[in-house]
PDB file of N, CA and C in Angstrom:
ATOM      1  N   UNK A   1      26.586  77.801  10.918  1.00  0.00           N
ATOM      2  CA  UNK A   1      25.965  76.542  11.257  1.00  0.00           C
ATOM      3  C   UNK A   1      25.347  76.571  12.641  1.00  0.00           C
ATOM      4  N   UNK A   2      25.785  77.626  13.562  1.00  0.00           N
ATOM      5  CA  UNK A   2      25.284  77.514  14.663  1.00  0.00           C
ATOM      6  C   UNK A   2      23.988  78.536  14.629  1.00  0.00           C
ATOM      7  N   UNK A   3      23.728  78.469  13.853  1.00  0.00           N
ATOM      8  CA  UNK A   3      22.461  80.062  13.681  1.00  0.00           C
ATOM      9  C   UNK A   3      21.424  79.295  14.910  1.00  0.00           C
ATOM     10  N   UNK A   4      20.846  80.140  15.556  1.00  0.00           N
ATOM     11  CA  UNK A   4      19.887  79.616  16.057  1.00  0.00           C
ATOM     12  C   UNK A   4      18.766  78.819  15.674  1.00  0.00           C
ATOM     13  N   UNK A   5      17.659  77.826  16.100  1.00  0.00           N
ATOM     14  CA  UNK A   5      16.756  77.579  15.143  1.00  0.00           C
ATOM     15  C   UNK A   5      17.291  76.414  14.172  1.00  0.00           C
ATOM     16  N   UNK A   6      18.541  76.291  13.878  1.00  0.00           N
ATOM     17  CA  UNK A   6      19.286  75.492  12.952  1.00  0.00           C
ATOM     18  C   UNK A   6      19.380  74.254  13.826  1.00  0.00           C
ATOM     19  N   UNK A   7      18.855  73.061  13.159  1.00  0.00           N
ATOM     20  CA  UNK A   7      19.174  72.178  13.464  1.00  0.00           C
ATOM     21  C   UNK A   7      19.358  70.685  12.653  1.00  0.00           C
ATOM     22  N   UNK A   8      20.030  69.533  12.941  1.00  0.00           N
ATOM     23  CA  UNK A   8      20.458  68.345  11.595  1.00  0.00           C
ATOM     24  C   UNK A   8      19.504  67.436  12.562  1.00  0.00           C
ATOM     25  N   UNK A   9      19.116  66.451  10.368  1.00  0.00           N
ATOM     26  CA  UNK A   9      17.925  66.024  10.608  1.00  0.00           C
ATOM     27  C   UNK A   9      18.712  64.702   9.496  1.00  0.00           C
ATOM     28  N   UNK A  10      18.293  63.540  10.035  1.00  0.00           N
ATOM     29  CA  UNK A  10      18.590  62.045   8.965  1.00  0.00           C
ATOM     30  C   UNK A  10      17.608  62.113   8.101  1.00  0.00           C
ATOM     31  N   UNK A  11      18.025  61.554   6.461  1.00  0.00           N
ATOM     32  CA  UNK A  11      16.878  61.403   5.500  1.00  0.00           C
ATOM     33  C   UNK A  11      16.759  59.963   5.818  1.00  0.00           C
ATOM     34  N   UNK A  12      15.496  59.384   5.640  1.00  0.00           N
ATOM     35  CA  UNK A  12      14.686  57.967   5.511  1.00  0.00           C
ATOM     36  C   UNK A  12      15.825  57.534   4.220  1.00  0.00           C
ATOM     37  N   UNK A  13      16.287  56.038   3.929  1.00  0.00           N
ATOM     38  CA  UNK A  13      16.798  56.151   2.891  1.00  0.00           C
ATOM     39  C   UNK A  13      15.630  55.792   1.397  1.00  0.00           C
ATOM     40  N   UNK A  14      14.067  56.395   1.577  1.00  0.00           N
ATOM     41  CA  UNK A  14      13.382  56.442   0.648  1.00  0.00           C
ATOM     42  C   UNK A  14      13.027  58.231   0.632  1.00  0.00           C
ATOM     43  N   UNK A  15      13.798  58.923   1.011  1.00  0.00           N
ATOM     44  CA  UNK A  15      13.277  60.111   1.263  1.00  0.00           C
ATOM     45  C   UNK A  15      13.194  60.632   0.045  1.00  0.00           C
ATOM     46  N   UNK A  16      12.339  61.459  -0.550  1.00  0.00           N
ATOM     47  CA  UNK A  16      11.437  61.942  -1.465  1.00  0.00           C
ATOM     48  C   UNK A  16      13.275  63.128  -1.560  1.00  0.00           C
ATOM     49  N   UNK A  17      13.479  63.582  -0.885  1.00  0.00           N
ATOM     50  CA  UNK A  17      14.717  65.031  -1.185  1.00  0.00           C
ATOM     51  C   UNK A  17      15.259  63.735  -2.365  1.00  0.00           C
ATOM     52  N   UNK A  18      15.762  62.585  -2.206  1.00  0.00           N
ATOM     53  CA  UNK A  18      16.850  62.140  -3.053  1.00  0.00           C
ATOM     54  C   UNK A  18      16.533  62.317  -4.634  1.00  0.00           C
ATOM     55  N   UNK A  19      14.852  62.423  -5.058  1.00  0.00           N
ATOM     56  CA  UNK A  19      14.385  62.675  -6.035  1.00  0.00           C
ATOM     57  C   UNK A  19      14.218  63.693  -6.522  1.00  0.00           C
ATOM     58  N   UNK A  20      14.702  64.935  -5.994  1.00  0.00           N
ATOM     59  CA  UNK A  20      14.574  66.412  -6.196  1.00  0.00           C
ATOM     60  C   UNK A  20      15.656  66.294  -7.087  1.00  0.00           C
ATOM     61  N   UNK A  21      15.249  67.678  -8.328  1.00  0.00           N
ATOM     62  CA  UNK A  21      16.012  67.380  -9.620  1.00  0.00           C
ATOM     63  C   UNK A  21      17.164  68.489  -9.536  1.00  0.00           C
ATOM     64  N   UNK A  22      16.888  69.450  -7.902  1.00  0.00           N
ATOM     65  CA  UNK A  22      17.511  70.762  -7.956  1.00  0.00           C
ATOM     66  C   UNK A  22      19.233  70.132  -7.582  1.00  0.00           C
ATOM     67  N   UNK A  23      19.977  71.103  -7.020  1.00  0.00           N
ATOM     68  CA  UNK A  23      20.706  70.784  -6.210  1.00  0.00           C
ATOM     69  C   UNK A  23      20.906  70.407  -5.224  1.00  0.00           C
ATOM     70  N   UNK A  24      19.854  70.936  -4.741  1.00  0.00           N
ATOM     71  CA  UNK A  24      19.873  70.187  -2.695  1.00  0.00           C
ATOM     72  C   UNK A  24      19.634  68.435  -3.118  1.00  0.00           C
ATOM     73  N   UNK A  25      18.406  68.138  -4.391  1.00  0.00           N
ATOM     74  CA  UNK A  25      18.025  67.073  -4.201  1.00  0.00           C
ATOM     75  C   UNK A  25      19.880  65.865  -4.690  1.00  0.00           C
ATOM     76  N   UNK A  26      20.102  66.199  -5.704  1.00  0.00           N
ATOM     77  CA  UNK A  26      21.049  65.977  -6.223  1.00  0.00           C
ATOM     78  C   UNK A  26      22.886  65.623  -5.088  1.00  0.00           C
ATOM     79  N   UNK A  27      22.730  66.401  -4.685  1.00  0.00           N
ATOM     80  CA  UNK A  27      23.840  66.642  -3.500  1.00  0.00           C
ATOM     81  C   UNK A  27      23.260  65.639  -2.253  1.00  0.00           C
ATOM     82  N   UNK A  28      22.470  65.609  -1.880  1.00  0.00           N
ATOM     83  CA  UNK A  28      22.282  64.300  -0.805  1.00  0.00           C
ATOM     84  C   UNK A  28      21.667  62.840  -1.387  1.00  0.00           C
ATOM     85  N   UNK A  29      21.613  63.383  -2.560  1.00  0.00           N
ATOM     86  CA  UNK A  29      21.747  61.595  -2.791  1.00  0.00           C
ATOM     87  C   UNK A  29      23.544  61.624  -3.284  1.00  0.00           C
ATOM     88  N   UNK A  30      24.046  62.210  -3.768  1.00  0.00           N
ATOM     89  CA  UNK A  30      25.355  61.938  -3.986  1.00  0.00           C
ATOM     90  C   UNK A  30      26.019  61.700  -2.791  1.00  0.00           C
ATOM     91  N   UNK A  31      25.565  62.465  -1.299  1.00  0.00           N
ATOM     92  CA  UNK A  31      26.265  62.477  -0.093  1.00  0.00           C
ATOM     93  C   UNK A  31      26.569  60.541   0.159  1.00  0.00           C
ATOM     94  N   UNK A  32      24.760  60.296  -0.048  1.00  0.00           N
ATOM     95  CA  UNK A  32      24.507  59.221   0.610  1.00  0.00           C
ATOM     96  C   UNK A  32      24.924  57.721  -0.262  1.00  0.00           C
ATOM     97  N   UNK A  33      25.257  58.017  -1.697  1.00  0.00           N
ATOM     98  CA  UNK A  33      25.509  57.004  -2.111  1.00  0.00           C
ATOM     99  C   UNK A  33      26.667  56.545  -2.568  1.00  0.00           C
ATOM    100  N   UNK A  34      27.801  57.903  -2.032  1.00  0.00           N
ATOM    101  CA  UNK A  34      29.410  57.440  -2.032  1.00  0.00           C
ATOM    102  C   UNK A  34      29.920  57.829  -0.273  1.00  0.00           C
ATOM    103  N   UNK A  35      28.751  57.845   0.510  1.00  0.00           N
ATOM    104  CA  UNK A  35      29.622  57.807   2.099  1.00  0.00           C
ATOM    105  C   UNK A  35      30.236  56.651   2.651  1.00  0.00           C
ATOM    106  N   UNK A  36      29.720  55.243   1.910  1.00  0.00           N
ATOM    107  CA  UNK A  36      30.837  54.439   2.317  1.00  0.00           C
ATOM    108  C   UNK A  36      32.395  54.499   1.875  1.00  0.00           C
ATOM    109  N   UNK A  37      32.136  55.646   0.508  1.00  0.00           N
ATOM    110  CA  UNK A  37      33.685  55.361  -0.075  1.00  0.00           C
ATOM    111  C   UNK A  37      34.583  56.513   0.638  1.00  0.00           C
ATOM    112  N   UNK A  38      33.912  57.755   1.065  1.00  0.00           N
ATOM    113  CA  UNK A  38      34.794  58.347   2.025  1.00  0.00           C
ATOM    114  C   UNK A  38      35.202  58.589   3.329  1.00  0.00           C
ATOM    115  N   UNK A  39      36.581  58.290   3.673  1.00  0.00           N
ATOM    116  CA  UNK A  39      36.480  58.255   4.991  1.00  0.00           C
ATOM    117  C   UNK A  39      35.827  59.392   5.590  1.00  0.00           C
ATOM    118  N   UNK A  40      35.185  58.551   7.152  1.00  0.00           N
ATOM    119  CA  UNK A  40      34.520  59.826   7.801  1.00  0.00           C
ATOM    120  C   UNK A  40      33.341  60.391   7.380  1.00  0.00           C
ATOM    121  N   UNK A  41      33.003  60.126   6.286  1.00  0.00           N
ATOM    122  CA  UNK A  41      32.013  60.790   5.184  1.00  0.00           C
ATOM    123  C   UNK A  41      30.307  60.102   5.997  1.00  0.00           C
ATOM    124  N   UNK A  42      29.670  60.835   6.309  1.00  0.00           N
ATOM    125  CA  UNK A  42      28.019  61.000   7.177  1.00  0.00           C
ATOM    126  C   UNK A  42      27.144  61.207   6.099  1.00  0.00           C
ATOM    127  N   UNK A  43      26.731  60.605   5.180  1.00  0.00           N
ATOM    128  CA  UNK A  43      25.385  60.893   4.153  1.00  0.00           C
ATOM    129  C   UNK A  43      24.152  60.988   4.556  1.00  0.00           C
ATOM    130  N   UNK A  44      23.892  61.121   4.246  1.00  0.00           N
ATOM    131  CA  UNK A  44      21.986  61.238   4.470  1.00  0.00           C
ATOM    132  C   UNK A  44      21.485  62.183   5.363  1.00  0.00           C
ATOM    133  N   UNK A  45      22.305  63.072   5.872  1.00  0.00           N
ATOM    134  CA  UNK A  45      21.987  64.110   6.839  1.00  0.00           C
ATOM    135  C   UNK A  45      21.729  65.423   6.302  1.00  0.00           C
ATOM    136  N   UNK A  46      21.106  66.542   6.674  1.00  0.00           N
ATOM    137  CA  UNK A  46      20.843  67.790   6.521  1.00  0.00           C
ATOM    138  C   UNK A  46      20.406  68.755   7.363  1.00  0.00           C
ATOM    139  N   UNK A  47      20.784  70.130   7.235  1.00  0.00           N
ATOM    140  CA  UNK A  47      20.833  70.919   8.028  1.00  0.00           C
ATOM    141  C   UNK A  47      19.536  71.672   7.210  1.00  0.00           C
ATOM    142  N   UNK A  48      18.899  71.625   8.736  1.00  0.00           N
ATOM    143  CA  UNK A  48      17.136  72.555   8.284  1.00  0.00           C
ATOM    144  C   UNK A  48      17.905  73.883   8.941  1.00  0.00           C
ATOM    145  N   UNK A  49      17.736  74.824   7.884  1.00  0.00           N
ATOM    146  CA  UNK A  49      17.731  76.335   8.348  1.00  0.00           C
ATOM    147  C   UNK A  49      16.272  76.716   9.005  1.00  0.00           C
ATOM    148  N   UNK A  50      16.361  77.506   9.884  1.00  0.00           N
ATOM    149  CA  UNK A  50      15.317  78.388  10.559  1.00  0.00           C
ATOM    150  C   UNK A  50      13.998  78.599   9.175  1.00  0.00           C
ATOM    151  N   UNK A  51      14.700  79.331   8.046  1.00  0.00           N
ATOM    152  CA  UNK A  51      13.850  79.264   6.749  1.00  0.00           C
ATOM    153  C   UNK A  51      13.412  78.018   5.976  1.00  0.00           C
ATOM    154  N   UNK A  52      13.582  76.953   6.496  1.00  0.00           N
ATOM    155  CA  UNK A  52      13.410  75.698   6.158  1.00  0.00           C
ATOM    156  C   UNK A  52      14.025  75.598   4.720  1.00  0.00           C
ATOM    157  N   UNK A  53      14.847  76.005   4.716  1.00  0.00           N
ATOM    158  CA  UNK A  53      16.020  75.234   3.511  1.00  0.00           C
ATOM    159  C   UNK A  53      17.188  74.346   4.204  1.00  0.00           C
ATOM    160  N   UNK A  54      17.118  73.714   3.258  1.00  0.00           N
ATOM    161  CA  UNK A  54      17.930  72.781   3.784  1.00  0.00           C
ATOM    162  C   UNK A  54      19.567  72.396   3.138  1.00  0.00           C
ATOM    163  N   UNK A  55      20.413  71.835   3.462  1.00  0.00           N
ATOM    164  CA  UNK A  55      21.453  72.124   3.347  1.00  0.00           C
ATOM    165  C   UNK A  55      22.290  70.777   3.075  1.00  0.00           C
ATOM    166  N   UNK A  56      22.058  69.326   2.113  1.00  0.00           N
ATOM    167  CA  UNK A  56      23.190  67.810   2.149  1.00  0.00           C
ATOM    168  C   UNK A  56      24.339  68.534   2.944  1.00  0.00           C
ATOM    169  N   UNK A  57      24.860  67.463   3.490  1.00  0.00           N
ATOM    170  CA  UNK A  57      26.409  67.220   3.877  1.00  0.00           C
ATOM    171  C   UNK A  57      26.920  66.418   4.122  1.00  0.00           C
ATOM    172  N   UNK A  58      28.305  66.047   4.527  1.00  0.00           N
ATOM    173  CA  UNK A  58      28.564  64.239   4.241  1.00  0.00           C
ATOM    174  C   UNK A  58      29.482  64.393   5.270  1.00  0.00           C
ATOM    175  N   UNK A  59      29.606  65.065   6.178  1.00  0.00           N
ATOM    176  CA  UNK A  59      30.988  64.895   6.766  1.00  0.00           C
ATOM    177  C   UNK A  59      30.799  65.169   8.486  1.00  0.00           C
ATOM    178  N   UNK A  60      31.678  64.597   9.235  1.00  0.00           N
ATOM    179  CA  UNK A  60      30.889  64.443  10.469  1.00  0.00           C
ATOM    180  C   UNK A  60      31.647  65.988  11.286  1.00  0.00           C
ATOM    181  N   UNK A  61      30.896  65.827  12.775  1.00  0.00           N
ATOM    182  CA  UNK A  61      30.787  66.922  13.055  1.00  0.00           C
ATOM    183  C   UNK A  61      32.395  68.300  13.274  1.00  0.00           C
ATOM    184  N   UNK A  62      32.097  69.240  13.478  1.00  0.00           N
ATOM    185  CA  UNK A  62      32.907  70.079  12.867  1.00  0.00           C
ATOM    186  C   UNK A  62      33.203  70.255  14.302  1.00  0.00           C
ATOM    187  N   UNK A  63      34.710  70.569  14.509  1.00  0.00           N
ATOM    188  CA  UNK A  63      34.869  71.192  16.176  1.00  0.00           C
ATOM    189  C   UNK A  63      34.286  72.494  16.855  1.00  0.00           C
ATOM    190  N   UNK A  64      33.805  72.235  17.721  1.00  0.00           N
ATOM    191  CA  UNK A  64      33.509  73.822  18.393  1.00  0.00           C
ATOM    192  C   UNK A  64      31.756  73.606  17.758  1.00  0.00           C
ATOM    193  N   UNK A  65      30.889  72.726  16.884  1.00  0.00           N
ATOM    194  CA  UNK A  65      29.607  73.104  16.981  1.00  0.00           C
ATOM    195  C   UNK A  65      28.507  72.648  17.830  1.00  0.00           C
ATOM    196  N   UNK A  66      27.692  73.544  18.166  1.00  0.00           N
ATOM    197  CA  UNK A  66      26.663  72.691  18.978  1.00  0.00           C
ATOM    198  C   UNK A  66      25.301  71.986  18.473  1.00  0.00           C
ATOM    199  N   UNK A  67      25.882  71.940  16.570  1.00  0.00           N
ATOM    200  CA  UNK A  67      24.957  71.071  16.503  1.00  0.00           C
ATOM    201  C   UNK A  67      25.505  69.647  16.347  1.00  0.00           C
ATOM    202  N   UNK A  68      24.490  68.402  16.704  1.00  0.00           N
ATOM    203  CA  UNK A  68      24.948  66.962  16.639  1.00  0.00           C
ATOM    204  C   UNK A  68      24.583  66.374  14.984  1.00  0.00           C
ATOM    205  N   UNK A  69      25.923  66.935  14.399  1.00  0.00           N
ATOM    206  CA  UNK A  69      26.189  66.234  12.939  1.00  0.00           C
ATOM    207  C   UNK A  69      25.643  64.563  12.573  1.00  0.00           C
ATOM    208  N   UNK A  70      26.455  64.062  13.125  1.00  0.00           N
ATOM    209  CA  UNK A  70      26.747  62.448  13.236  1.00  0.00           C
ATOM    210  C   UNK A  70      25.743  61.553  13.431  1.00  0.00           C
ATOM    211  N   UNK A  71      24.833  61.901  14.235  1.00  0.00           N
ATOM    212  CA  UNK A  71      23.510  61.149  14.765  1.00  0.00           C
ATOM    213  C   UNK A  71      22.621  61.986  15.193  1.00  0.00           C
ATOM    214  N   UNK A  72      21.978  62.867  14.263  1.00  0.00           N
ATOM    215  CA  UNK A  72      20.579  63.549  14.730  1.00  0.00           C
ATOM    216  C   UNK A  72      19.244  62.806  15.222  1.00  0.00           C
ATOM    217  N   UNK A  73      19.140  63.363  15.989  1.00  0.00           N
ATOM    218  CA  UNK A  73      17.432  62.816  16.612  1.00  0.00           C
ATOM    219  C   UNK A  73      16.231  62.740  15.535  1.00  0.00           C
ATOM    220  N   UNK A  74      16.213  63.721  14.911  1.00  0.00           N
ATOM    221  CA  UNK A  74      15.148  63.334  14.160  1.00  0.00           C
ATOM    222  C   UNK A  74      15.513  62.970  12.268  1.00  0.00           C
ATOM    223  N   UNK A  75      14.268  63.120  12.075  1.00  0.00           N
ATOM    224  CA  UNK A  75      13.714  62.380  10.429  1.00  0.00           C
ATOM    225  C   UNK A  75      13.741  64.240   9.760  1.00  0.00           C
ATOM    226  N   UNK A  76      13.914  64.467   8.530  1.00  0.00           N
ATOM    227  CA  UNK A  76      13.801  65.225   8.307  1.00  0.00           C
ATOM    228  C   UNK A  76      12.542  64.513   7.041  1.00  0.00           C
ATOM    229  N   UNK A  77      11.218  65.521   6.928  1.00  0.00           N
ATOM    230  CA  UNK A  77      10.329  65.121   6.404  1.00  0.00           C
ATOM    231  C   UNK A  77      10.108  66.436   5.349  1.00  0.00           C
ATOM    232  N   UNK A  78      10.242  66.343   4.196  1.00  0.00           N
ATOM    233  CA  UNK A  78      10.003  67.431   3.211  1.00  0.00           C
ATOM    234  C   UNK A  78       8.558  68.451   3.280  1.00  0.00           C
ATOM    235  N   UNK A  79       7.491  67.108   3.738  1.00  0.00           N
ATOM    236  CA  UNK A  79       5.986  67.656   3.580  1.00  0.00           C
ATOM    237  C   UNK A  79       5.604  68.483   5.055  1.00  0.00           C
ATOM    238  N   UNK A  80       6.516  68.575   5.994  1.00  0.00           N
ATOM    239  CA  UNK A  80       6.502  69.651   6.865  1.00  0.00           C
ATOM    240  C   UNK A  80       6.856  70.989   6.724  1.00  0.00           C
TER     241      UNK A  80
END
């Protein structure tokens, strides 16, 4: 997670990923539409790899990383 280049990005909650039929798309809308039911649980976030794949996750930040899980700065935009 700390790869260089790697960094977490918030989806819009109209973001086009939630409509993807793959797994990535599938997995962050699931993140985002049971994170109120788990504790701790961060939806709508994703980790852009250097290769621009991207990565749902629901859970806030991990000890020891230097990336900011919880509240990323930016929008993650698919058409970039």
């Amino acid at each position: 997670m700390n790869t260089p280049g790697t960094y977490a990005a918030g989806l819009p909650g109209n973001s086009p990923v939630y409509d993807w039929t793959n797994t990535t798309g599938t997995v962050a809308y699931q993140t985002w539409i049971y994170q109120d039911y788990i504790r701790g649980a961060a939806g709508g976030y994703v980790l852009v790899l250097p290769t621009k794949i991207i990565i749902p996750y629901g859970a806030s930040t991990p000890a020891g990383s230097a990336i900011p899980f919880d509240f990323p700065q930016q929008s993650y935009n698919p058409s970039s």
